[in-house]
N, C-alpha and C. Protein backbone atom coordinates (compact mmCIF):
# COMPACT_ATOMS: atom_id res chain seq x y z
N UNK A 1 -54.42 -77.13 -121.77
CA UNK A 1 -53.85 -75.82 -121.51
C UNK A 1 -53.16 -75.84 -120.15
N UNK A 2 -51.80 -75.58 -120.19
CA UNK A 2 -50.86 -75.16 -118.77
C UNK A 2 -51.81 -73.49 -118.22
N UNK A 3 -52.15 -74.26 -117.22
CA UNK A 3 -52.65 -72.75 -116.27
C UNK A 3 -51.38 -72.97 -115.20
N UNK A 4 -51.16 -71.66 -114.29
CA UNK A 4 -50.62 -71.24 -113.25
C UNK A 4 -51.41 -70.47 -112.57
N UNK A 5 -50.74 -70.89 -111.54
CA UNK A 5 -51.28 -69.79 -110.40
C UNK A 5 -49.77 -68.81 -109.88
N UNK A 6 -49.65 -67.65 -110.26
CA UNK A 6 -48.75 -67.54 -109.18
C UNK A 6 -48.85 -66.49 -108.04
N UNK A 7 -48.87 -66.92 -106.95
CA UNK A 7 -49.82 -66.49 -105.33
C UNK A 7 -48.89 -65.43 -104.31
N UNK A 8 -49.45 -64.14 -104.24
CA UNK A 8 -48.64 -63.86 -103.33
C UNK A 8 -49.32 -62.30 -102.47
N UNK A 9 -49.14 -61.75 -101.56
CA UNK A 9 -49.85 -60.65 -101.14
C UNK A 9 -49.55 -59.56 -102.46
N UNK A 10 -48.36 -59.56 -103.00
CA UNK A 10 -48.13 -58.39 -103.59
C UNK A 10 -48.42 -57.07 -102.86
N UNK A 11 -47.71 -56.81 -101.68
CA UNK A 11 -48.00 -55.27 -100.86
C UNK A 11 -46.94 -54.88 -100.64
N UNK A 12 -46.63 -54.73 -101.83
CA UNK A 12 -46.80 -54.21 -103.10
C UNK A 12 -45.64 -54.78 -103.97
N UNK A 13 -45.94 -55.57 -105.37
CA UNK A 13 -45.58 -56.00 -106.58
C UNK A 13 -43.79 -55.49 -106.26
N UNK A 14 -43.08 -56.33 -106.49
CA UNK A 14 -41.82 -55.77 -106.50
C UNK A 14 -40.91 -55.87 -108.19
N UNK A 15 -40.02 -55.99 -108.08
CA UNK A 15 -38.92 -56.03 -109.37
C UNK A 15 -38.70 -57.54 -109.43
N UNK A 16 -38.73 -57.95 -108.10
CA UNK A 16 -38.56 -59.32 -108.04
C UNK A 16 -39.17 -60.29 -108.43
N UNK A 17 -40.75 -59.59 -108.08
CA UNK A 17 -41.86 -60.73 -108.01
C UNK A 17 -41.81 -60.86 -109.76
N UNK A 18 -41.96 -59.74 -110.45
CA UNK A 18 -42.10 -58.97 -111.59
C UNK A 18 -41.19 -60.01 -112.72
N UNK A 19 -39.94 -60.18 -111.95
CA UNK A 19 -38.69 -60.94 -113.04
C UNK A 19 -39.06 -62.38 -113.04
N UNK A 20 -39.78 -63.12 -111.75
CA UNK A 20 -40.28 -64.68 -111.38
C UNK A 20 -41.12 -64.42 -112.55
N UNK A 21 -42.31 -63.91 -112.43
CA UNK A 21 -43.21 -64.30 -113.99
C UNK A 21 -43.06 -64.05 -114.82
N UNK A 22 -41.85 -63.21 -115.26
CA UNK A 22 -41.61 -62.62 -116.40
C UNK A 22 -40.46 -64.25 -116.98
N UNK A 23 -39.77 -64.72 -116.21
CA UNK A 23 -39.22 -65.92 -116.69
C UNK A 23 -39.99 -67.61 -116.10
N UNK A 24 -41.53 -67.17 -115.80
CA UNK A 24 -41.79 -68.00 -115.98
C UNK A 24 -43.00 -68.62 -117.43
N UNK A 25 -43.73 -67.37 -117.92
CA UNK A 25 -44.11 -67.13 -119.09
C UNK A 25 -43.75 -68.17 -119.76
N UNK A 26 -42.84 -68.52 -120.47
CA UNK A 26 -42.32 -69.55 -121.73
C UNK A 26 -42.82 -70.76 -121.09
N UNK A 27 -43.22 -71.22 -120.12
CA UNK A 27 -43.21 -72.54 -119.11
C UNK A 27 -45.41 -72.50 -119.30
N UNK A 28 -45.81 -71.88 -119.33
CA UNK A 28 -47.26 -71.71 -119.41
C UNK A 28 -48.56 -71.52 -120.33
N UNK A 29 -49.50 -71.22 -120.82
CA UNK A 29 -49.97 -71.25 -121.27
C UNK A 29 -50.59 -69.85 -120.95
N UNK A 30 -50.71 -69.49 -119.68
CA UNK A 30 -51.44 -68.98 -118.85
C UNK A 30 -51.21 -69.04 -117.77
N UNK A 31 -50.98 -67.52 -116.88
CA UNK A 31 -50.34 -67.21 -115.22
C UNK A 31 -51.52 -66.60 -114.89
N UNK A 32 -52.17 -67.10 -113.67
CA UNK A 32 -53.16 -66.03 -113.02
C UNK A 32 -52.13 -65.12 -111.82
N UNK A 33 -52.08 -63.99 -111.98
CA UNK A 33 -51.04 -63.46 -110.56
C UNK A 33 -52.35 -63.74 -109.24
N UNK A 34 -52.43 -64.14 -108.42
CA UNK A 34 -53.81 -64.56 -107.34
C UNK A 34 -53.22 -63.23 -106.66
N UNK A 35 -53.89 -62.47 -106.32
CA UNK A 35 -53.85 -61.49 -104.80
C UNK A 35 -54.37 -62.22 -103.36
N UNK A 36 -54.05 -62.92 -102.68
CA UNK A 36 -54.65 -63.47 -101.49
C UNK A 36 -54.92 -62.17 -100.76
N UNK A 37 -56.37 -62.47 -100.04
CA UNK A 37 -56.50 -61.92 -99.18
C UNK A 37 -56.69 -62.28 -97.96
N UNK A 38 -55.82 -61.51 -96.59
CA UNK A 38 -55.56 -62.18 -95.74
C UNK A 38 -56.52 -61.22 -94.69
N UNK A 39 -57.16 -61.45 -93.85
CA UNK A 39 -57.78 -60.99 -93.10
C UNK A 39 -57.24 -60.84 -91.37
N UNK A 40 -56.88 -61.39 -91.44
CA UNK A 40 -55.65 -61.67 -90.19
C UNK A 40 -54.23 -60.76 -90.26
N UNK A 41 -54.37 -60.17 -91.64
CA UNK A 41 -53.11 -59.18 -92.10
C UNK A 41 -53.20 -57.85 -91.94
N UNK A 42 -52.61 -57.02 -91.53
CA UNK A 42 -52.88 -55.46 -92.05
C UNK A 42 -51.90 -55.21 -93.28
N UNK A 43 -52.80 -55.08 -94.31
CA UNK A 43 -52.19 -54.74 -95.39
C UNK A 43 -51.50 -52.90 -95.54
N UNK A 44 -50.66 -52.85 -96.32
CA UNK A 44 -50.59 -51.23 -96.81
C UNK A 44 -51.00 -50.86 -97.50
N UNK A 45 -51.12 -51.60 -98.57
CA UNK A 45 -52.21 -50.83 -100.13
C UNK A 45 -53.45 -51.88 -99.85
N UNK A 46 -54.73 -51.38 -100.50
CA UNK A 46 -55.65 -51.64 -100.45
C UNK A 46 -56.12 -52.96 -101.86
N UNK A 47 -56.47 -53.69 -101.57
CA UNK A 47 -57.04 -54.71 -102.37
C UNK A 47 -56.93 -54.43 -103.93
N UNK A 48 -58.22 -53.76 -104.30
CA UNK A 48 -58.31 -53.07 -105.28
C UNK A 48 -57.23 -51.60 -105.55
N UNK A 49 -55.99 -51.56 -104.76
CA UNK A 49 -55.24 -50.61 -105.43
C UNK A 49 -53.92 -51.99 -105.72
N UNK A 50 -53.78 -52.66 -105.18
CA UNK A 50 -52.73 -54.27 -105.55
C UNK A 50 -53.36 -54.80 -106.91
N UNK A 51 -54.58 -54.99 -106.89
CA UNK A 51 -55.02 -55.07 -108.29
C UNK A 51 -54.47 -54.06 -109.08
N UNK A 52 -55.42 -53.14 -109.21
CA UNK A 52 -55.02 -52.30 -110.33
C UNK A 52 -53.30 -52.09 -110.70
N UNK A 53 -52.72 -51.93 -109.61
CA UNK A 53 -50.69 -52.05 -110.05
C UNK A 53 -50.73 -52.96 -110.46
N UNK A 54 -50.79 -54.35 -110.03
CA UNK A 54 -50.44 -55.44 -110.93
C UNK A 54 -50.91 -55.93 -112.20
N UNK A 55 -52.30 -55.19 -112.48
CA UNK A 55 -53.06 -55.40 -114.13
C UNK A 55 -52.03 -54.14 -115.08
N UNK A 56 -51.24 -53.11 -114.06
CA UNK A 56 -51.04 -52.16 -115.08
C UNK A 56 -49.86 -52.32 -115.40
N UNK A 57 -49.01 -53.44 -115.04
CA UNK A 57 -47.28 -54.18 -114.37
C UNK A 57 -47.73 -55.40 -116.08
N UNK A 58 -48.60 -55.91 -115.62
CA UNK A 58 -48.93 -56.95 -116.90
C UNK A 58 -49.64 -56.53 -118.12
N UNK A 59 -49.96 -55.41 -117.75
CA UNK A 59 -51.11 -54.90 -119.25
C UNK A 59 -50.90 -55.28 -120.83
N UNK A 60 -49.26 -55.50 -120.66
CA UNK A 60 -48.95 -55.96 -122.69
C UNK A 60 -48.80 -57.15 -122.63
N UNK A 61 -49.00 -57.99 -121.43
CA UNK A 61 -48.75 -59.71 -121.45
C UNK A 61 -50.45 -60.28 -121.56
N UNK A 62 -50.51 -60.98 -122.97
CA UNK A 62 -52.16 -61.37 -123.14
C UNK A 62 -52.24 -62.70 -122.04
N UNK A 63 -50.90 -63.07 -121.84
CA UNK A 63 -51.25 -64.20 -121.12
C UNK A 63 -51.38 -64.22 -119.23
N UNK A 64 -51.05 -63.24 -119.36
CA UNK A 64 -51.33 -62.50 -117.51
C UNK A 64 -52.78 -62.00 -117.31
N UNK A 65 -53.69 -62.88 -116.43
CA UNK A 65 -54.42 -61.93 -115.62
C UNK A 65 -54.18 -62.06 -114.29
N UNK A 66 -55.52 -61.39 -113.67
CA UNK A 66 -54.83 -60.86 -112.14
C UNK A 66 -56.27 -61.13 -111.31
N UNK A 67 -56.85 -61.66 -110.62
CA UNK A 67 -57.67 -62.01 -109.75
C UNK A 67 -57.67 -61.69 -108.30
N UNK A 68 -57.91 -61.30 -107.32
CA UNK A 68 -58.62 -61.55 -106.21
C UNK A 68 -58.54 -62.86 -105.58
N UNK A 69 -58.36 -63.50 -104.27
CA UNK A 69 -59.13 -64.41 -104.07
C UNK A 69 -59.09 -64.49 -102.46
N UNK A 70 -59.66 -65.50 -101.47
CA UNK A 70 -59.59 -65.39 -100.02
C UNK A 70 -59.54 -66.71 -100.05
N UNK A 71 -59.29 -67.38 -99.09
CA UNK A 71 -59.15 -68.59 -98.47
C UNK A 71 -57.87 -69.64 -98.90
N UNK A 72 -58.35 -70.97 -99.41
CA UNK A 72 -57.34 -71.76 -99.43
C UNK A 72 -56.26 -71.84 -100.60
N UNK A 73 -55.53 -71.57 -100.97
CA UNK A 73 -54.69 -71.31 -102.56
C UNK A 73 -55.24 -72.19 -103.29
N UNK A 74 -55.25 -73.55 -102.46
CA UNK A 74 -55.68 -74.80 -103.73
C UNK A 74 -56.77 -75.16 -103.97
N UNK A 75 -57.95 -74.14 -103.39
CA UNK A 75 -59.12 -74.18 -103.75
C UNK A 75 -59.42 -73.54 -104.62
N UNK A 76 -58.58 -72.56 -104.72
CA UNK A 76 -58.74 -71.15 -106.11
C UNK A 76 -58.15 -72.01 -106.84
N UNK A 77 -57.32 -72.17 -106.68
CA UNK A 77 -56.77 -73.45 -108.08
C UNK A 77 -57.44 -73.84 -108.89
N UNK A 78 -58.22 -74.79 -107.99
CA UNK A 78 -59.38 -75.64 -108.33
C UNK A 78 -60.47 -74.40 -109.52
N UNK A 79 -60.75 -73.52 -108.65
CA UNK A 79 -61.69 -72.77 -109.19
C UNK A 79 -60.97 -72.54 -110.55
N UNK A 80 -59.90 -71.94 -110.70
CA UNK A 80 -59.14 -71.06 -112.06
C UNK A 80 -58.67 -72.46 -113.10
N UNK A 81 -59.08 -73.92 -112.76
CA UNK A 81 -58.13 -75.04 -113.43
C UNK A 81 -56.70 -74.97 -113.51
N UNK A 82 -55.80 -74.52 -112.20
CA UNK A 82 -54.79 -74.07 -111.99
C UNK A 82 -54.20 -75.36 -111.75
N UNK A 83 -53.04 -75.98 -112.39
CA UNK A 83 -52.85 -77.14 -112.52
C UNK A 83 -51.22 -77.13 -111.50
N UNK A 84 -50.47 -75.53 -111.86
CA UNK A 84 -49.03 -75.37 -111.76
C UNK A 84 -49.14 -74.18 -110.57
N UNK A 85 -48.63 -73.98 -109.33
CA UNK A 85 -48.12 -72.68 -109.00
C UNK A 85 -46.99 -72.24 -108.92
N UNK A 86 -46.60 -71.14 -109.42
CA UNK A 86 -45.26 -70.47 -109.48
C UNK A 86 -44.79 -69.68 -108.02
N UNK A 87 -43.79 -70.47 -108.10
CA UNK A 87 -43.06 -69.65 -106.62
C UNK A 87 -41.54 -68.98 -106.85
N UNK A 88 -41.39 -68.34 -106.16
CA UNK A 88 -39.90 -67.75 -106.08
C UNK A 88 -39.21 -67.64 -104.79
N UNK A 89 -38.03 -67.97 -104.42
CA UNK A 89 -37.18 -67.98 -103.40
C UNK A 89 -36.31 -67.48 -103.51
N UNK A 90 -36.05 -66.62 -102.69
CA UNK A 90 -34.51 -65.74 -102.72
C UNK A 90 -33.49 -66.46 -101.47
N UNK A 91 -33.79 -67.60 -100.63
CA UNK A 91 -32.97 -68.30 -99.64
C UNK A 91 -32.90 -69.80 -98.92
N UNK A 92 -32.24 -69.98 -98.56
CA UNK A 92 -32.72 -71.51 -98.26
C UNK A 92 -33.46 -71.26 -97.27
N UNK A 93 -34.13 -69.97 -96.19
CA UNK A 93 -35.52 -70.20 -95.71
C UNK A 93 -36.26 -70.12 -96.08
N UNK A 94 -36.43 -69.82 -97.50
CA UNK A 94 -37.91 -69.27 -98.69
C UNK A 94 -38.13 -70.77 -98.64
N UNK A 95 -36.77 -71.45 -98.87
CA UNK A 95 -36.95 -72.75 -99.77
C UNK A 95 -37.70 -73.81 -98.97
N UNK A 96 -36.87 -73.89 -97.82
CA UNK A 96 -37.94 -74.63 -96.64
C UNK A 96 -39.26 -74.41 -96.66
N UNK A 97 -39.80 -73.36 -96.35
CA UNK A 97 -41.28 -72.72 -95.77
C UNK A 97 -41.98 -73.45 -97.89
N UNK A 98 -41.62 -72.93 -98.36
CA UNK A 98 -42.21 -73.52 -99.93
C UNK A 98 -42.35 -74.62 -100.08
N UNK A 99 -41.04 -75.65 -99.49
CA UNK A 99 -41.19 -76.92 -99.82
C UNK A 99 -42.28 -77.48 -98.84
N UNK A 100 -42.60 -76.94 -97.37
CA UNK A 100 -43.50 -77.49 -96.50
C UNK A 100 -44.71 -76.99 -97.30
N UNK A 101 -45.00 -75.90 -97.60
CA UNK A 101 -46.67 -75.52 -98.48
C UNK A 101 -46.70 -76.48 -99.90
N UNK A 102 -45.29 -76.67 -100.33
CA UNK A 102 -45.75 -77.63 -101.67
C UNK A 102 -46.24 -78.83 -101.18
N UNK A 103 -45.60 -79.25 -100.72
CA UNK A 103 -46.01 -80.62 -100.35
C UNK A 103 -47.22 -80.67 -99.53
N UNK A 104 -47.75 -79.88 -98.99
CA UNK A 104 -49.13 -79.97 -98.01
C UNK A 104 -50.46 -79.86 -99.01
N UNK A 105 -49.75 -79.00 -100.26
CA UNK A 105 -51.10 -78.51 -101.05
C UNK A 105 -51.06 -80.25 -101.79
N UNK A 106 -49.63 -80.40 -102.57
CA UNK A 106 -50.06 -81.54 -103.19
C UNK A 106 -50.53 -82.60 -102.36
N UNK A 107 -50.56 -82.87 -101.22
CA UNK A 107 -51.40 -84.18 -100.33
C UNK A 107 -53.10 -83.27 -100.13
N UNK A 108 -53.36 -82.15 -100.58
CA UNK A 108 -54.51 -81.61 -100.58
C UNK A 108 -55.05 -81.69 -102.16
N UNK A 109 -54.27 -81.37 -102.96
CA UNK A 109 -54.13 -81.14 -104.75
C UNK A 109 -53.35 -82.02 -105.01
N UNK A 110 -53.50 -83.52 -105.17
CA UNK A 110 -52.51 -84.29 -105.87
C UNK A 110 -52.37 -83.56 -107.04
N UNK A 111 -52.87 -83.08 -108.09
CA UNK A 111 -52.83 -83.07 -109.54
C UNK A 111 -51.68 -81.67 -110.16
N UNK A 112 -51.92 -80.84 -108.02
CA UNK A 112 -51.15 -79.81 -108.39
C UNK A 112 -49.52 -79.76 -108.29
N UNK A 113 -48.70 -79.55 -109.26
CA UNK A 113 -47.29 -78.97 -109.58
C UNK A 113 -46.51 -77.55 -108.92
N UNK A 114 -45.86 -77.65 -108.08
CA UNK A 114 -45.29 -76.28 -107.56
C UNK A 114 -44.10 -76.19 -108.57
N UNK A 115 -43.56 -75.12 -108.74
CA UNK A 115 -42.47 -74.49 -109.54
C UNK A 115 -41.93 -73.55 -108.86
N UNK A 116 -40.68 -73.71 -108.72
CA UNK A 116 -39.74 -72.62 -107.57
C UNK A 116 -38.76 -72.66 -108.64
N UNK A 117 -38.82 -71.12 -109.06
CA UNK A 117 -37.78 -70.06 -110.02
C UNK A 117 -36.62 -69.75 -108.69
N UNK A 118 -35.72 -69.95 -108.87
CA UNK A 118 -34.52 -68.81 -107.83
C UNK A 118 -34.75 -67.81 -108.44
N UNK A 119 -34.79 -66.79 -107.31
CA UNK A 119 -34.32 -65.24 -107.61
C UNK A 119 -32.92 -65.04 -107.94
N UNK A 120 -32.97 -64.02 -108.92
CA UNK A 120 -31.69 -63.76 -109.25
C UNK A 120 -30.78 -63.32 -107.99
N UNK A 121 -29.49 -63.05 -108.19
CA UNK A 121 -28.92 -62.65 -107.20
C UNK A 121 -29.44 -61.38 -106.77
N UNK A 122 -29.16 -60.62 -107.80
CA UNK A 122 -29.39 -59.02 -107.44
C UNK A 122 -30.39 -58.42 -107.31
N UNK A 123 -31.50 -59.32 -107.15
CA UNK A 123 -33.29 -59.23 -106.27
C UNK A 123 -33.33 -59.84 -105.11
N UNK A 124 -32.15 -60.78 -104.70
CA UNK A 124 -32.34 -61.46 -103.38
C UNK A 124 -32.88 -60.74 -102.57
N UNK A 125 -32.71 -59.89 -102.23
CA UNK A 125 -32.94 -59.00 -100.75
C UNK A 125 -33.85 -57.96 -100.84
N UNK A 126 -34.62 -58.35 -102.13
CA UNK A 126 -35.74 -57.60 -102.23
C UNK A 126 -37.02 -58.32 -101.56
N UNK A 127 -37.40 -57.49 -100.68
CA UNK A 127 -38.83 -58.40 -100.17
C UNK A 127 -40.19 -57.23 -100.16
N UNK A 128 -41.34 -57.71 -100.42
CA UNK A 128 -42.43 -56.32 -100.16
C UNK A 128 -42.28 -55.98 -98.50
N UNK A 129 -42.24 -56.55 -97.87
CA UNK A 129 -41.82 -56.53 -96.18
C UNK A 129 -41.27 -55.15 -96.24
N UNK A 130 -39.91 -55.23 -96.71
CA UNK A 130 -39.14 -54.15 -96.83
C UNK A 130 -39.25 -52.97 -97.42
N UNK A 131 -39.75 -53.16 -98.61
CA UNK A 131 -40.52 -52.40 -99.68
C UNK A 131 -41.56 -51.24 -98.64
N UNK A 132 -42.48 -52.15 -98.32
CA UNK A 132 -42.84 -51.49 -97.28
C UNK A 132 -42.90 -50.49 -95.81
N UNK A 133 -41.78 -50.94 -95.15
CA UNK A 133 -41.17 -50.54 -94.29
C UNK A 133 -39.91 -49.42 -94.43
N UNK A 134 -39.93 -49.00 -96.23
CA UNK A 134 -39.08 -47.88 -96.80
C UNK A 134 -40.35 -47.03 -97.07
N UNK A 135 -41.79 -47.53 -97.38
CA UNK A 135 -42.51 -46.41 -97.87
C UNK A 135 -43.42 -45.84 -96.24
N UNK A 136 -43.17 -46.93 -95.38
CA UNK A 136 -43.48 -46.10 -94.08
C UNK A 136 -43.10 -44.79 -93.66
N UNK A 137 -41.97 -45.07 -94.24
CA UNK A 137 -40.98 -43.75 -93.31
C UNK A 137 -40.74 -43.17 -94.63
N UNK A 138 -41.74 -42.75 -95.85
CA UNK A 138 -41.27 -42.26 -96.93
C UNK A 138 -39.40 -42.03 -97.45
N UNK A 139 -39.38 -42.86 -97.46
CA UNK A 139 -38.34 -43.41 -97.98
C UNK A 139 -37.99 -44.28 -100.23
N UNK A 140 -37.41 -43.79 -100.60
CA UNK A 140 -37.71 -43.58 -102.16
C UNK A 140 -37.37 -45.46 -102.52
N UNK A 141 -38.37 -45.78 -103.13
CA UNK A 141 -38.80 -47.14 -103.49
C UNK A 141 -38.60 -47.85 -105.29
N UNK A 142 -38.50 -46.55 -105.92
CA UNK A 142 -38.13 -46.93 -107.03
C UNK A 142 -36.94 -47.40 -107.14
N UNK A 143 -36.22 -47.81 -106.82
CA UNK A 143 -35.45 -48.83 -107.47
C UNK A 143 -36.06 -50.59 -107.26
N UNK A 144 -36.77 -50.49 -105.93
CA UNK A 144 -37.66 -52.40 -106.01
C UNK A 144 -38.62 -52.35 -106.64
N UNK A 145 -39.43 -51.28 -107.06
CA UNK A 145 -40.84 -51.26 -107.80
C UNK A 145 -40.47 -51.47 -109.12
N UNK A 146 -41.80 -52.17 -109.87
CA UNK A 146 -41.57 -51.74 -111.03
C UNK A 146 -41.88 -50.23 -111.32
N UNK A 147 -41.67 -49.59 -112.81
CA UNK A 147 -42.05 -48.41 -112.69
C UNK A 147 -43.16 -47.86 -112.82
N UNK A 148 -44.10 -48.76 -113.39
CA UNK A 148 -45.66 -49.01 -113.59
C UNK A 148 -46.12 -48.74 -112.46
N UNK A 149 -45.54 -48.97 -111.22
CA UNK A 149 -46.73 -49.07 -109.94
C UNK A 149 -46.32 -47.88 -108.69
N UNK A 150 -45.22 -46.92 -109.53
CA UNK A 150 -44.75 -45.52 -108.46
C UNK A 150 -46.05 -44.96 -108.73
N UNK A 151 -46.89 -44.68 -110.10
CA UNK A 151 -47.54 -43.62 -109.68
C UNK A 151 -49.16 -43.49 -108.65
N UNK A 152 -49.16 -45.25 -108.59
CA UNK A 152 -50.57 -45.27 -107.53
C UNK A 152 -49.79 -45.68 -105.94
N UNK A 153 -48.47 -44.97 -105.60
CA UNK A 153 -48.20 -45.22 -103.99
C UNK A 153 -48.45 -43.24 -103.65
């Protein structure tokens, strides 16, 4: 069985992140979306409210679940039999910073496979960063959200 991991704060799930697993599906068997938790971060939504948007973003995909996890990505790996992680880049600085974590996990995870989807064009410049920094200053977000996840901001 193809497992994935695909890893990211999700604060909060965008259109973007949303279209990466949605075209990476056919490639898997099985996507875990991982929520890292960063402790060193100040998040905006709360753990368990990133969960719940992203179980309710995947709810008709049998092959999406959604987990929790803290520490090393390729130790959850390990834990989930996560063989593949799915990444997405919207630039050639995504692409750099990805290619240095691919390659560090696989000299940590030989066995593990990174996968970098390009973002489409017209998600490039979607980032949760930003996402965020529009719902600071209440500022209207539906057009990067999916529409599943306006009604728990």
């Amino acid at each position: 069985m193809k497992i994935a991991l695909f890893p990211g704060s999700f604060d909060p799930i965008t259109i973007a992140h949303v279209d990466i697993l949605k075209r990476a599906l056919p490639l898997f068997d099985k996507i875990v979306v991982g929520i890292g938790l960063n402790s060193s971060k100040q998040s905006f939504l709360s753990a368990a409210k990133r969960e719940e948007i992203v179980k309710q973003v995947f709810k008709d995909f049998p092959s999406v679940s959604v987990a929790l996890y803290e520490g090393l990505t390729v130790d959850f790996c390990k834990k989930i039999n996560a063989t593949y992680m799915v990444r997405g880049v919207r630039s050639v600085g995504d692409f750099e910073y990805e290619k240095a974590i691919a390659q560090i996990n696989q000299t940590m995870m030989p066995e593990m496979e990174t996968i970098v989807l390009l973002s489409k064009p017209e998600y490039s410049a979607i980032s949760s960063t930003i996402v965020r920094d529009i719902l600071r200053n209440n500022g209207d977000v539906s057009k990067f959200l999916p529409e599943q996840a306006i009604p728990f901001l």
